[in-house]
Structure formats: structure tokens, C-alpha cells
N, C-alpha and C. Protein backbone atom coordinates (compact mmCIF):
# COMPACT_ATOMS: atom_id res chain seq x y z
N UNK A 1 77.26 118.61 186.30
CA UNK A 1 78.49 118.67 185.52
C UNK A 1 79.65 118.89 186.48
N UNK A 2 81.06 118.12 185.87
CA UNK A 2 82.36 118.19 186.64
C UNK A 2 83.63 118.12 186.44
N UNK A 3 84.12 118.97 186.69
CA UNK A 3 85.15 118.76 185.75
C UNK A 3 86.46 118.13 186.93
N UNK A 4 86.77 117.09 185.90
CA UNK A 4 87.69 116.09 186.67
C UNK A 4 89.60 116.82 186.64
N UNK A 5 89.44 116.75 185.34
CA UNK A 5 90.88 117.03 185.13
C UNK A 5 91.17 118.93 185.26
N UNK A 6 92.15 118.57 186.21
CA UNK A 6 92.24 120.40 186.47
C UNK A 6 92.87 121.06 185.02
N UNK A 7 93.59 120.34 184.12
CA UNK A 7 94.27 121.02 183.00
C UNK A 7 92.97 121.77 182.26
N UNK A 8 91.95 121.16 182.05
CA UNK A 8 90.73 122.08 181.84
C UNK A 8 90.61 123.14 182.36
N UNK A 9 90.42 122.96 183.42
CA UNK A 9 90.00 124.36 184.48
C UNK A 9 91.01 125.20 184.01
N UNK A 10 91.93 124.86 184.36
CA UNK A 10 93.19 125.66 183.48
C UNK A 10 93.45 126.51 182.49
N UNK A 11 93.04 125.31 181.41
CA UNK A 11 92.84 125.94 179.86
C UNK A 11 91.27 127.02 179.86
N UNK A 12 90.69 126.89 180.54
CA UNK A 12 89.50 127.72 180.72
C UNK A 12 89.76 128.94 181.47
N UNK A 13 90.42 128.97 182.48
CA UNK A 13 90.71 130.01 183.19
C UNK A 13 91.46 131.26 182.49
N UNK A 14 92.57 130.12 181.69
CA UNK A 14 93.94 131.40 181.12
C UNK A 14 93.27 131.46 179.71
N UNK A 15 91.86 131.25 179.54
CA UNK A 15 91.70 131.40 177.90
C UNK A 15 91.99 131.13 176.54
N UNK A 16 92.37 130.07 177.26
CA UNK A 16 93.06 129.06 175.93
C UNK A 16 91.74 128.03 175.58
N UNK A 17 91.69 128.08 174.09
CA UNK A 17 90.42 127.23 173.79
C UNK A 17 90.86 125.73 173.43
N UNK A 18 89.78 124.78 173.81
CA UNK A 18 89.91 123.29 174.40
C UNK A 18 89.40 122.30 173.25
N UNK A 19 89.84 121.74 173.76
CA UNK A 19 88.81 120.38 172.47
C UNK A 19 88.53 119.29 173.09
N UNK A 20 87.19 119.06 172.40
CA UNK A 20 86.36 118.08 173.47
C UNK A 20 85.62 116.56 172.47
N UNK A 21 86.08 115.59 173.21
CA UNK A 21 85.71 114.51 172.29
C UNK A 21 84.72 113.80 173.17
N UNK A 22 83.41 114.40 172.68
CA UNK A 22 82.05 114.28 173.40
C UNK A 22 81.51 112.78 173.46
N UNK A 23 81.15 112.23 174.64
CA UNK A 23 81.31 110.84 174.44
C UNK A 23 82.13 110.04 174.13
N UNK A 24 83.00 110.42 174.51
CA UNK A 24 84.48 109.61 174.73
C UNK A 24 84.68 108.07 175.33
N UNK A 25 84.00 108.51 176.38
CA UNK A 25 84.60 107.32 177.42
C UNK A 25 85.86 106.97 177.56
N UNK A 26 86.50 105.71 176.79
CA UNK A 26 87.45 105.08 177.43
C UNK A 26 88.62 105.77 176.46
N UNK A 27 87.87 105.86 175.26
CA UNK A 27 88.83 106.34 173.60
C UNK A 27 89.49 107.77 173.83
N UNK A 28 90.90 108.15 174.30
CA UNK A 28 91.66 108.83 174.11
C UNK A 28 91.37 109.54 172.73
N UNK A 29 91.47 111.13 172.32
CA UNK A 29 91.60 111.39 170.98
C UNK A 29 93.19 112.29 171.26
N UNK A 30 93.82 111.91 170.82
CA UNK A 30 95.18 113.38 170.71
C UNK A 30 94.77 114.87 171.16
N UNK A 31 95.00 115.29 172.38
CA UNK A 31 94.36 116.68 172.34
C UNK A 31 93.30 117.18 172.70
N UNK A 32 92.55 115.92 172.48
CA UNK A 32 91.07 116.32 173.05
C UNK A 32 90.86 115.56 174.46
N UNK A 33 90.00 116.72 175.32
CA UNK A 33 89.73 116.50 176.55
C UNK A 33 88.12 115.74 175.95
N UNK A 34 88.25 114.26 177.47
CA UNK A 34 86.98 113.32 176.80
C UNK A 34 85.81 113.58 177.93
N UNK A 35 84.49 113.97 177.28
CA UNK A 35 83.27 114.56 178.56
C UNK A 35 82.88 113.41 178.44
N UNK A 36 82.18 112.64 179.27
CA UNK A 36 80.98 111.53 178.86
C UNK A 36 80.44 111.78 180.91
N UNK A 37 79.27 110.44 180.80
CA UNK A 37 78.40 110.81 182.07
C UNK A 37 78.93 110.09 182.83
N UNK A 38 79.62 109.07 182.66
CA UNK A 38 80.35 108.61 183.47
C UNK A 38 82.12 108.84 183.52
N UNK A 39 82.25 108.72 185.35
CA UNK A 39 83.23 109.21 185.56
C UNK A 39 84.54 108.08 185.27
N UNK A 40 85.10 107.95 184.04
CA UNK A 40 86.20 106.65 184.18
C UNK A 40 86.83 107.23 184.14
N UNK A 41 88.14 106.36 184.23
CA UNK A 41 89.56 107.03 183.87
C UNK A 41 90.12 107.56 183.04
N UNK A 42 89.53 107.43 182.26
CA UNK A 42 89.77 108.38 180.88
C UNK A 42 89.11 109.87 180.59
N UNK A 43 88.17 109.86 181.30
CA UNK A 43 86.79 110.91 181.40
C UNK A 43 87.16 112.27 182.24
N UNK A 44 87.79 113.32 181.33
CA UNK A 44 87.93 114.73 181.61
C UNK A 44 87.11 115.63 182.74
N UNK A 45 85.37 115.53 181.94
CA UNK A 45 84.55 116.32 182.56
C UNK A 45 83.57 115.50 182.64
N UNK A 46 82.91 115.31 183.15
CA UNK A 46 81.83 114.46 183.48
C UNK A 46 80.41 115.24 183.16
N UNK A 47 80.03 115.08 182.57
CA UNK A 47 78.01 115.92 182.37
C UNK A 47 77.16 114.91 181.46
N UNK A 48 75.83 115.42 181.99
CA UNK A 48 74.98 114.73 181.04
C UNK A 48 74.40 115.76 179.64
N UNK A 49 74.79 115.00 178.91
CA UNK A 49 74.79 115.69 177.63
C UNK A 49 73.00 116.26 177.04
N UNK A 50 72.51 115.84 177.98
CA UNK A 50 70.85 115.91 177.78
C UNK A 50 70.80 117.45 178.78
N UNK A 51 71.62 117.90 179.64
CA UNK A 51 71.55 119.49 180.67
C UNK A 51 72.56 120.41 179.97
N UNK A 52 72.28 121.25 180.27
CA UNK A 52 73.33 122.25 179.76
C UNK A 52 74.84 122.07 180.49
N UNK A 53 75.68 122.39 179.77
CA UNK A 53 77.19 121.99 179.91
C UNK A 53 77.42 123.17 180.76
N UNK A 54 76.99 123.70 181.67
CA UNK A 54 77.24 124.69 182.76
C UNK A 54 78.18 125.29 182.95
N UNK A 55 79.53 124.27 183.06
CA UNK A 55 80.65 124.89 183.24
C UNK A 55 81.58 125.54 181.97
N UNK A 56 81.17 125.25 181.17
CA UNK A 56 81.96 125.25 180.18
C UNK A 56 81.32 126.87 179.76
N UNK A 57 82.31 128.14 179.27
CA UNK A 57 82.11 129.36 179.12
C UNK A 57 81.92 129.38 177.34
N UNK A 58 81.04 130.72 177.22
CA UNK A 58 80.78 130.62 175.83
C UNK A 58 82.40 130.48 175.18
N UNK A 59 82.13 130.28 173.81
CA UNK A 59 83.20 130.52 172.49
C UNK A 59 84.55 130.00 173.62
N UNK A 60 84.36 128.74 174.14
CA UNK A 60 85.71 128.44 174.61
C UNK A 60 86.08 126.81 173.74
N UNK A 61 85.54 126.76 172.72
CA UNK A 61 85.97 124.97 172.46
C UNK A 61 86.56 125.40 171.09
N UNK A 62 87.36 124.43 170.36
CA UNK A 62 87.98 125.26 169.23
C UNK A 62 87.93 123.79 168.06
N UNK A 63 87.10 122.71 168.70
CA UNK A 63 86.64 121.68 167.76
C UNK A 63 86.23 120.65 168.61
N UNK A 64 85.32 119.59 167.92
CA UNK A 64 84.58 118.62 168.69
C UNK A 64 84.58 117.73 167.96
N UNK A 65 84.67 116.60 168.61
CA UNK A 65 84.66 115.38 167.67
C UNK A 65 83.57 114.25 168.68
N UNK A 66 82.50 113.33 167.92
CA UNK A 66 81.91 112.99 168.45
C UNK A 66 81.26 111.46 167.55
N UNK A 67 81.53 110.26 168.09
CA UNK A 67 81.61 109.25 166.82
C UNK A 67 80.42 108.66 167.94
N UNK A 68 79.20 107.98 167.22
CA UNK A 68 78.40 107.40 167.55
C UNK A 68 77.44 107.50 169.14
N UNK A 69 77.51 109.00 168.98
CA UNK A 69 77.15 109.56 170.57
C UNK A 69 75.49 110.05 170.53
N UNK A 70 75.43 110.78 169.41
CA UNK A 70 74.32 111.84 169.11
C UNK A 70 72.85 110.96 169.16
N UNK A 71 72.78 109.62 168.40
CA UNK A 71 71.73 109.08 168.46
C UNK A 71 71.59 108.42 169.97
N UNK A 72 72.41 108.54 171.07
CA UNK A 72 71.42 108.18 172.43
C UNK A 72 71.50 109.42 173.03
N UNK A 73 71.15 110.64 172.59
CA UNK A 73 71.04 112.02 173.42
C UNK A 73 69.79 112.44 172.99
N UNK A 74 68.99 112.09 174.18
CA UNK A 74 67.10 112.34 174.28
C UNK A 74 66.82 114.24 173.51
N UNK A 75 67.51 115.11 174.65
CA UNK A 75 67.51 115.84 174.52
C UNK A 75 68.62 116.68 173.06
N UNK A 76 68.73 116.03 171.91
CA UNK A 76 69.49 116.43 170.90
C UNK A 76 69.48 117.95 170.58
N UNK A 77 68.29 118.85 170.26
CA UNK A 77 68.46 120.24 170.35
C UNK A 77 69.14 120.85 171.05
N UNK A 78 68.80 120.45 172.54
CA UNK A 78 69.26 121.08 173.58
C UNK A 78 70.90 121.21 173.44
N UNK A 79 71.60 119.72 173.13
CA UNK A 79 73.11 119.86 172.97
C UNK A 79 73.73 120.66 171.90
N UNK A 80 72.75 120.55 170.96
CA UNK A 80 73.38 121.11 169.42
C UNK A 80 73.38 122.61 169.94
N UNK A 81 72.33 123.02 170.89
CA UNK A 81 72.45 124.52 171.14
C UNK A 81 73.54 124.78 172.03
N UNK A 82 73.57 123.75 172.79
CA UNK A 82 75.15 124.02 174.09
C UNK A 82 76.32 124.02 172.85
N UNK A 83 76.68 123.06 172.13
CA UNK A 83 77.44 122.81 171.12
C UNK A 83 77.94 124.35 170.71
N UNK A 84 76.96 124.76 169.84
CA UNK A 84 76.52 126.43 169.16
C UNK A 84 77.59 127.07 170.12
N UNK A 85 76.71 127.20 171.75
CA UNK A 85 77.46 128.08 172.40
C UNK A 85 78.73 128.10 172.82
N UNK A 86 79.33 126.79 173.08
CA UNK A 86 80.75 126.93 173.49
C UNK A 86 81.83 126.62 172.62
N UNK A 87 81.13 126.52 171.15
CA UNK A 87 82.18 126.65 170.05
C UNK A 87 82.49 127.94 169.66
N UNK A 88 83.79 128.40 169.68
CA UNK A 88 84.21 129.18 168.67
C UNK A 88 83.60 129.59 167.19
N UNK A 89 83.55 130.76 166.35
CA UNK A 89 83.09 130.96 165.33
C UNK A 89 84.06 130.12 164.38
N UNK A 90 85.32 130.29 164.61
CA UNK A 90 85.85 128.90 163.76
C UNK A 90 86.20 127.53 164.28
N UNK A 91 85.20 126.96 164.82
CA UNK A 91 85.57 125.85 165.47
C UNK A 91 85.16 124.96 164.41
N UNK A 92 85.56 123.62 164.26
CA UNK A 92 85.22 122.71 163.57
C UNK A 92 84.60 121.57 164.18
N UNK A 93 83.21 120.68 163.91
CA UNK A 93 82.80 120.06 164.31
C UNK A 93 82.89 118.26 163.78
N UNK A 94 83.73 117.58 163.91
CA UNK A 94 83.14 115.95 163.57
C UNK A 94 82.30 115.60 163.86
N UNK A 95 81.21 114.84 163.17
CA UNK A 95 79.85 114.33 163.82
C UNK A 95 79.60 113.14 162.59
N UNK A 96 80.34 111.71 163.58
CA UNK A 96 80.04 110.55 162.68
C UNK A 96 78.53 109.65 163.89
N UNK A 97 77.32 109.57 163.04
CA UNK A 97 76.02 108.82 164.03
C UNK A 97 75.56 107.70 162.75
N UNK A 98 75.15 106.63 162.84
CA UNK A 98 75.11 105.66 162.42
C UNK A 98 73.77 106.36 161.49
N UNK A 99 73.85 105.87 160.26
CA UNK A 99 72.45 105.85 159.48
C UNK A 99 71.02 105.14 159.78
N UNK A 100 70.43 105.91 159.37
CA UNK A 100 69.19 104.86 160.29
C UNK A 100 69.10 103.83 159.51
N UNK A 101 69.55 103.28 158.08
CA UNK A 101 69.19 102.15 157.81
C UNK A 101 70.18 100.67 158.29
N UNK A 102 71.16 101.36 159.15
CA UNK A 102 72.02 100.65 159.34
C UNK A 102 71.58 99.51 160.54
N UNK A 103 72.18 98.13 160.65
CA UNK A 103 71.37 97.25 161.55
C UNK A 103 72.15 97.60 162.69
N UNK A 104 72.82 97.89 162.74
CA UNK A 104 73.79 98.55 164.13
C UNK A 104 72.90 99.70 164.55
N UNK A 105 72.13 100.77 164.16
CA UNK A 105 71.12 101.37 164.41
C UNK A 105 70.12 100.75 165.53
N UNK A 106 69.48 99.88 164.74
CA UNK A 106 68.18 99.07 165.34
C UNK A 106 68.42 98.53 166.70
N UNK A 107 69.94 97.57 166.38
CA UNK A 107 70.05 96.48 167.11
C UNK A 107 70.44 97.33 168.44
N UNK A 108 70.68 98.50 169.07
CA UNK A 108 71.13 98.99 170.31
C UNK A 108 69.85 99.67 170.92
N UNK A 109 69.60 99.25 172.20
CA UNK A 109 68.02 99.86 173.22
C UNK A 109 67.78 100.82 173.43
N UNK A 110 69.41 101.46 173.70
CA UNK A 110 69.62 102.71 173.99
C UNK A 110 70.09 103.85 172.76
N UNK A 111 69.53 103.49 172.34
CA UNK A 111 69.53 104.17 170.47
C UNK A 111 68.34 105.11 170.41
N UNK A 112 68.11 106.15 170.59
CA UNK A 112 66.63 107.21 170.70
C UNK A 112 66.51 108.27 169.54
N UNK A 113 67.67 107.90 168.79
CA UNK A 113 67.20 109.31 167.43
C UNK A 113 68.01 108.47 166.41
N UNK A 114 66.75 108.56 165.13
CA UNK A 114 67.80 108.25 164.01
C UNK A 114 68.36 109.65 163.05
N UNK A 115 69.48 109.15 162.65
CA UNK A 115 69.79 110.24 161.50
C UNK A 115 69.83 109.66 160.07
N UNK A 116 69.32 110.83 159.29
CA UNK A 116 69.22 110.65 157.44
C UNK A 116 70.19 111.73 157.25
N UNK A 117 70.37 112.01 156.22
CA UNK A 117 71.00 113.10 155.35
C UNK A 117 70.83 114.16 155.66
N UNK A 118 69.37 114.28 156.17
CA UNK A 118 68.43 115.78 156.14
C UNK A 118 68.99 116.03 157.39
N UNK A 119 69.14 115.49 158.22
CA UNK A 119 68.79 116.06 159.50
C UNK A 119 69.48 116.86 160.63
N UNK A 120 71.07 117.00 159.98
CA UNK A 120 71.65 118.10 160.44
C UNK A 120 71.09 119.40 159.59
N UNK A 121 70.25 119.29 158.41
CA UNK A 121 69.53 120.53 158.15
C UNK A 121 69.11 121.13 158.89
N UNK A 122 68.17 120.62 159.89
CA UNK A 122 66.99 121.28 161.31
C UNK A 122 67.98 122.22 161.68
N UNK A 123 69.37 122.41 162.06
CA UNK A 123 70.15 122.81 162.36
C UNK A 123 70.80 123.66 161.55
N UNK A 124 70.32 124.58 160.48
CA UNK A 124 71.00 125.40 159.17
C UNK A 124 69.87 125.99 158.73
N UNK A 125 70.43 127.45 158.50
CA UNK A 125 69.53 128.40 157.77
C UNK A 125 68.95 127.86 156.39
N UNK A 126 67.73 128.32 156.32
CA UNK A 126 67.35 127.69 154.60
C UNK A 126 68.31 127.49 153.70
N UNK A 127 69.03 128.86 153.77
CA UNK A 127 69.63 129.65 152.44
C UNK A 127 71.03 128.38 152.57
N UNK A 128 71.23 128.08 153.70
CA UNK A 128 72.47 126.86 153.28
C UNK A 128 72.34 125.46 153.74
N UNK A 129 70.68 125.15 153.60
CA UNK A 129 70.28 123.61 153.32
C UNK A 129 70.61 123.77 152.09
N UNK A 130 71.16 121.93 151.62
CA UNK A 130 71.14 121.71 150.27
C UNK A 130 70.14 120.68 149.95
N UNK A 131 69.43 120.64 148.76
CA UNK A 131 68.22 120.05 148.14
C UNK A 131 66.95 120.17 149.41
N UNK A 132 66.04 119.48 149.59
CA UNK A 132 64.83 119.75 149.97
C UNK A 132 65.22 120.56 151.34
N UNK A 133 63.75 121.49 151.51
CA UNK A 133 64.25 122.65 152.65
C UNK A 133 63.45 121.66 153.72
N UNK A 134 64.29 121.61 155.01
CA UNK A 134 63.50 121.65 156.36
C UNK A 134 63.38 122.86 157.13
N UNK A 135 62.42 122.19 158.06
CA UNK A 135 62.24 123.41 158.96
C UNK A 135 63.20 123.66 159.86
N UNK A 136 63.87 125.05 160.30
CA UNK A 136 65.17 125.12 160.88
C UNK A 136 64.62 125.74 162.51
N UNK A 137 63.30 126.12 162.56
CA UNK A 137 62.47 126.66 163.61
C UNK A 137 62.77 126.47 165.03
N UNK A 138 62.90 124.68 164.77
CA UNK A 138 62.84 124.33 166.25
C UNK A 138 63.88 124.77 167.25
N UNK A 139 65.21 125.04 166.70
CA UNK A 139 67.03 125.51 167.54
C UNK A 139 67.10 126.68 167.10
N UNK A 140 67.70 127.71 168.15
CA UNK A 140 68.23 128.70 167.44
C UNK A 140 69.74 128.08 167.32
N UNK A 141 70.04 126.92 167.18
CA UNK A 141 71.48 126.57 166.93
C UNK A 141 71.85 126.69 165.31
N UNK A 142 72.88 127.25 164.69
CA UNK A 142 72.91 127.35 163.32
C UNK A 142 74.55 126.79 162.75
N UNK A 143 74.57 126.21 161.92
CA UNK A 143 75.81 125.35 161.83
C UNK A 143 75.99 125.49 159.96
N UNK A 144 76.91 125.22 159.74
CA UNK A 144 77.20 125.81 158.17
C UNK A 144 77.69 123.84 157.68
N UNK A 145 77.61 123.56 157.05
CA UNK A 145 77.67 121.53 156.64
C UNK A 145 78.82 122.22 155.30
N UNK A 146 80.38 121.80 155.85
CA UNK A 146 81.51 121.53 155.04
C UNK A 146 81.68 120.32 154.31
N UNK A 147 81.23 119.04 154.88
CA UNK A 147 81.29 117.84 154.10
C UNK A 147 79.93 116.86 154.99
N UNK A 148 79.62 116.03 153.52
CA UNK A 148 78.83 114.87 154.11
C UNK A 148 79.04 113.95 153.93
N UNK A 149 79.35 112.73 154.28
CA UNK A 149 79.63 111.30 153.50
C UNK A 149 79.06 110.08 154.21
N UNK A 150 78.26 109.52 153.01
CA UNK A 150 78.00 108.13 153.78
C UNK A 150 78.97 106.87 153.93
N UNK A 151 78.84 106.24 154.52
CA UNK A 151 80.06 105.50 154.61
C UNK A 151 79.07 103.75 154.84
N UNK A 152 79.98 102.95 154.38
CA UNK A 152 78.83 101.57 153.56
C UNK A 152 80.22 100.48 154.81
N UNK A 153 79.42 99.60 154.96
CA UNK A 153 80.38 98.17 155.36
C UNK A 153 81.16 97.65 154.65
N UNK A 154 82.39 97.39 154.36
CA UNK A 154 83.32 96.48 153.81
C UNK A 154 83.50 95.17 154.71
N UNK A 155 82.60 93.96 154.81
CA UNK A 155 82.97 92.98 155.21
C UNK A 155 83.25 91.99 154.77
N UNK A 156 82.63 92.08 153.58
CA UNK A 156 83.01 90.52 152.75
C UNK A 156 83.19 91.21 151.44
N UNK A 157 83.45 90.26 150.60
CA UNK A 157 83.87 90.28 148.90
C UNK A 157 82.94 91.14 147.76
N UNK A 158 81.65 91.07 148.38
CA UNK A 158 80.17 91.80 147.86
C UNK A 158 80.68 93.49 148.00
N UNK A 159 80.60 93.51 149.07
CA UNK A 159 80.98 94.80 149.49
C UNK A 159 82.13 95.26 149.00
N UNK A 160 82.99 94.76 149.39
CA UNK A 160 84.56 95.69 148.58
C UNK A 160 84.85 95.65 147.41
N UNK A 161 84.08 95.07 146.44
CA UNK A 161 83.68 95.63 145.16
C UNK A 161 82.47 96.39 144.95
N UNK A 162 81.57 96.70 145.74
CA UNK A 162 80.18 97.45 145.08
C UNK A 162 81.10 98.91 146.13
N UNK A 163 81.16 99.14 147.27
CA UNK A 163 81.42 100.00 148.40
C UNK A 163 82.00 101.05 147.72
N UNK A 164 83.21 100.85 146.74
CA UNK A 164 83.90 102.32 145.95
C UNK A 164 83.17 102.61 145.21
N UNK A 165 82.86 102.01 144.48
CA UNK A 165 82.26 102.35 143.39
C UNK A 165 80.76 103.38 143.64
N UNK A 166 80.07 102.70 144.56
CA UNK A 166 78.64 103.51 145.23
C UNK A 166 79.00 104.76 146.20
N UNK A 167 80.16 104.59 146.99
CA UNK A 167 80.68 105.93 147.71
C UNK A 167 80.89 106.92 146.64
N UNK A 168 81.93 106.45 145.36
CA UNK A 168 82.68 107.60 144.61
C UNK A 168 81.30 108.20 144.01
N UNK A 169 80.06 107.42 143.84
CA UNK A 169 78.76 108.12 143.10
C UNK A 169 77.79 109.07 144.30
N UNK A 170 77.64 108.11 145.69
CA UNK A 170 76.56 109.21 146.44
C UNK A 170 77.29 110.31 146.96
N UNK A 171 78.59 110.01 147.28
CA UNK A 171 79.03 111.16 147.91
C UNK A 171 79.91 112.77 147.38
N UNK A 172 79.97 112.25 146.33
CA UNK A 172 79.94 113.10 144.98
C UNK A 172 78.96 114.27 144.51
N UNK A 173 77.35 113.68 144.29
CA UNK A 173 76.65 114.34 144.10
C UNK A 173 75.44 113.78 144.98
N UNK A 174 75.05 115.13 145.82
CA UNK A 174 73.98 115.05 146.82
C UNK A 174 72.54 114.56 146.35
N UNK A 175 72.29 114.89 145.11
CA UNK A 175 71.14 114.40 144.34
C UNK A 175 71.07 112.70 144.39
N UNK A 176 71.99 111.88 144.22
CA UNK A 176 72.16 110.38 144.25
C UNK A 176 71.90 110.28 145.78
N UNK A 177 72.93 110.56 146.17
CA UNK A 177 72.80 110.61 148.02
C UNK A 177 71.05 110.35 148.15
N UNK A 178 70.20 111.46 148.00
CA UNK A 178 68.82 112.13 148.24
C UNK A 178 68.43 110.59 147.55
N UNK A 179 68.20 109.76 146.22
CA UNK A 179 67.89 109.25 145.50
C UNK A 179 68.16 107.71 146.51
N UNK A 180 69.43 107.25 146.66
CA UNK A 180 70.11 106.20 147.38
C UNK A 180 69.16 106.35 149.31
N UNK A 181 68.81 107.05 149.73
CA UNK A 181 68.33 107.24 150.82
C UNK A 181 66.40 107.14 150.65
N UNK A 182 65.77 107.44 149.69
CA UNK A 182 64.87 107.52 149.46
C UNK A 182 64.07 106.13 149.19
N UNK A 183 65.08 105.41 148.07
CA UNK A 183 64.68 104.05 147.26
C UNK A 183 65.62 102.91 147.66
N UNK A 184 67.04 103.32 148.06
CA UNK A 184 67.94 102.30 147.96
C UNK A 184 68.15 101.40 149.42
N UNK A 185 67.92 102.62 150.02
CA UNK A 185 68.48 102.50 151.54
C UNK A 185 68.36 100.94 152.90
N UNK A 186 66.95 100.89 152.09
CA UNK A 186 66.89 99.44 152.93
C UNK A 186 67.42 98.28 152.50
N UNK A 187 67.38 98.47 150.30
CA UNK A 187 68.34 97.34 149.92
C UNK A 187 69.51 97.23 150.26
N UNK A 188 70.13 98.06 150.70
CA UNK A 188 71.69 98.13 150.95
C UNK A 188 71.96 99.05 151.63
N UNK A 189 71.99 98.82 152.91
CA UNK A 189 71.75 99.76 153.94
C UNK A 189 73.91 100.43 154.41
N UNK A 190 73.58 102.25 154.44
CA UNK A 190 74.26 102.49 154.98
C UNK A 190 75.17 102.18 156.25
N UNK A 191 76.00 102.32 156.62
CA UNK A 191 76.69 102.10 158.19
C UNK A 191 76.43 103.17 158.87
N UNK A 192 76.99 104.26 158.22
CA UNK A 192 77.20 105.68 159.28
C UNK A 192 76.81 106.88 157.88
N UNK A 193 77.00 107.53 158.71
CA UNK A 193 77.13 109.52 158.17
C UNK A 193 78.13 110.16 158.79
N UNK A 194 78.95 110.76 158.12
CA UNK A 194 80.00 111.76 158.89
C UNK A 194 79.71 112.69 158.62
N UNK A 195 79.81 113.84 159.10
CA UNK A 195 80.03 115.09 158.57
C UNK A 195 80.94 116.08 159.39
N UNK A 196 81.18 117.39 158.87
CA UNK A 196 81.57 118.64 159.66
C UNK A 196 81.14 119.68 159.13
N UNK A 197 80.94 120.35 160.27
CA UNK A 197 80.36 121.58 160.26
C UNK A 197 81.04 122.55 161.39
N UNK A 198 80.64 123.50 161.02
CA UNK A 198 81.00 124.89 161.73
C UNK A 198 79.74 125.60 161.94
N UNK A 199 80.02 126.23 163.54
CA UNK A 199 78.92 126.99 164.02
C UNK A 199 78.88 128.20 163.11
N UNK A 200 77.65 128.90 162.80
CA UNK A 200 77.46 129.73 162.07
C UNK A 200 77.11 131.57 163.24
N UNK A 201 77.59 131.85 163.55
CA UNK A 201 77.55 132.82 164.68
C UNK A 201 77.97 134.33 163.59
């Protein structure tokens, strides 16, 4: 791990908490400093998201945003626990990763974890999974789920008439969601999952 841009070091030193748009690369976010493994020009801190984020001190990040990163990180526990540690108790987390039924899923090599609905559960105490319980055993990472939403393709004429109508129903009530993922999912396959969450400390 490295940190490129000294304004980090900075904001770390004088205790000012940072924001980090994990897997960034080239994509600027407003505000947020961008980590990815390679060093471009755009690229803040440099680490591999599969080792522990070394440099980075506990309760120093104050939100994370992270769009289509999580499904090529081998080591996923491991980050969600670095995550845990260098967030703030009120930090807020974005976490948009493609649905697994989605063909944008499949079609990338370097694609190593899918996500469903459930599966930021692994990551949450029983008592605040909603509908079926997983096992939360494997992380001591613990995260509290503020919103979930699936999000569908609008590319053609099919879609931007069925797309509102099926969002305003699964993402509404988690029971359809659970139902639409179970039976529906391959007929009409999701794009993504967003969510946010907050570390639970």
C-alpha cells in the first residue's frame, strides 16, 4: 500500500476524516480520494484491496463509495473487515455490485463473487437481517443495511415500460424482492444492487 497524494497523509495526520472511492481508477468522485491497485493519474492511494489497507488508521474514513468493485475482490471478508475498521461509527457506505443474474456479471473473467440480496447479510447481526437468516459467523465485520434497491436495464421500449412499474413493486417490499430473485430472476434478469450501510461498532 501507498499513498500517492500527500493531501491524504495530511488529512490523516491533522485528523480530519477522508472519503474514499474504492476502485476508482480513472472516475473522479467530488471529495473523494480514489484507492485502486493501480497507480494512474487519478489514483490517490494505491493498495490491493485483497491485503489489509495498512496505512490507513482506524475510524479515519467518514464514507465510501464503491460501484462495481466488490465482485473482483478474491479476498471480500477480508475488505469488508478493513472497511469495518477504518470507517467511522457514522460513516456511510455506497455499495452498487452487479446482480448475479445480470449478463454483465457472467460476461467479465475477472468477475470472482456474485451478489444476491442476501449477501450483504453475512455481514449483519441476525437481529438486523431482514427475511431469511444467514450465517453472520464468518466476519467479525458488522454493518447495519439503510437501503436496498435493485436496479433493472432501460434499453429499449420493453423495458421502460415494465422497469417502473417492477422497481416501484420489488423495491418497496423485500418479500417480492426475496420472491423476484428466487423465481423471476433469470426471466428478467437484474443489472445491479445498490445499497448503504453503516458500520455497526
Amino acid at each position: 500500500m501507498k499513498i500517492l497524494n500527500p493531501a491524504v497523509q495530511a488529512a490523516l495526520q491533522s485528523g480530519a476524516p477522508i472519503k474514499l472511492n474504492v476502485g476508482g481508477g480513472t472516475t473522479r468522485r467530488d471529495g473523494y480520494f480514489n484507492i485502486d491497485l493501480v497507480a494512474l493519474p487519478e489514483v490517490d492511494i494505491v493498495a490491493d484491496l485483497n491485503a489489509p489497507l495498512s496505512l490507513l488508521p482506524d475510524n479515519c474514513v467518514s464514507a465510501v463509495y464503491t460501484s462495481h468493485v466488490l465482485e473482483h475482490v478474491t479476498n471480500l471478508l477480508g475488505l469488508m473487515e478493513e472497511l469495518h475498521r477504518v470507517c467511522r461509527p457514522d460513516a456511510m457506505l455506497e455499495i452498487i455490485v452487479p446482480h448475479f443474474s445480470s449478463p454483465l456479471y457472467y460476461s467479465d473473467p475477472t468477475h470472482v463473487r456474485p451478489w444476491g440480496i442476501y449477501t450483504i447479510g453475512y455481514f449483519m447481526d441476525r437481529e438486523d437481517q431482514i427475511g431469511r437468516k444467514v450465517p453472520s459467523y464468518y466476519s467479525q465485520a458488522r454493518f447495519k443495511l439503510l437501503e436496498r434497491r435493485l436496479v433493472f436495464s432501460r434499453s429499449n421500449l420493453f423495458d421502460r415500460l415494465l422497469v417502473p412499474a417492477l422497481r416501484a413493486v420489488l423495491n418497496r417490499w423485500f418479500a417480492a424482492m426475496e420472491v423476484y430473485e428466487r423465481r423471476w430472476a433469470w426471466i428478467y434478469p437484474a443489472l445491479e444492487i445498490r445499497m448503504m450501510v453503516t458500520p455497526k461498532k
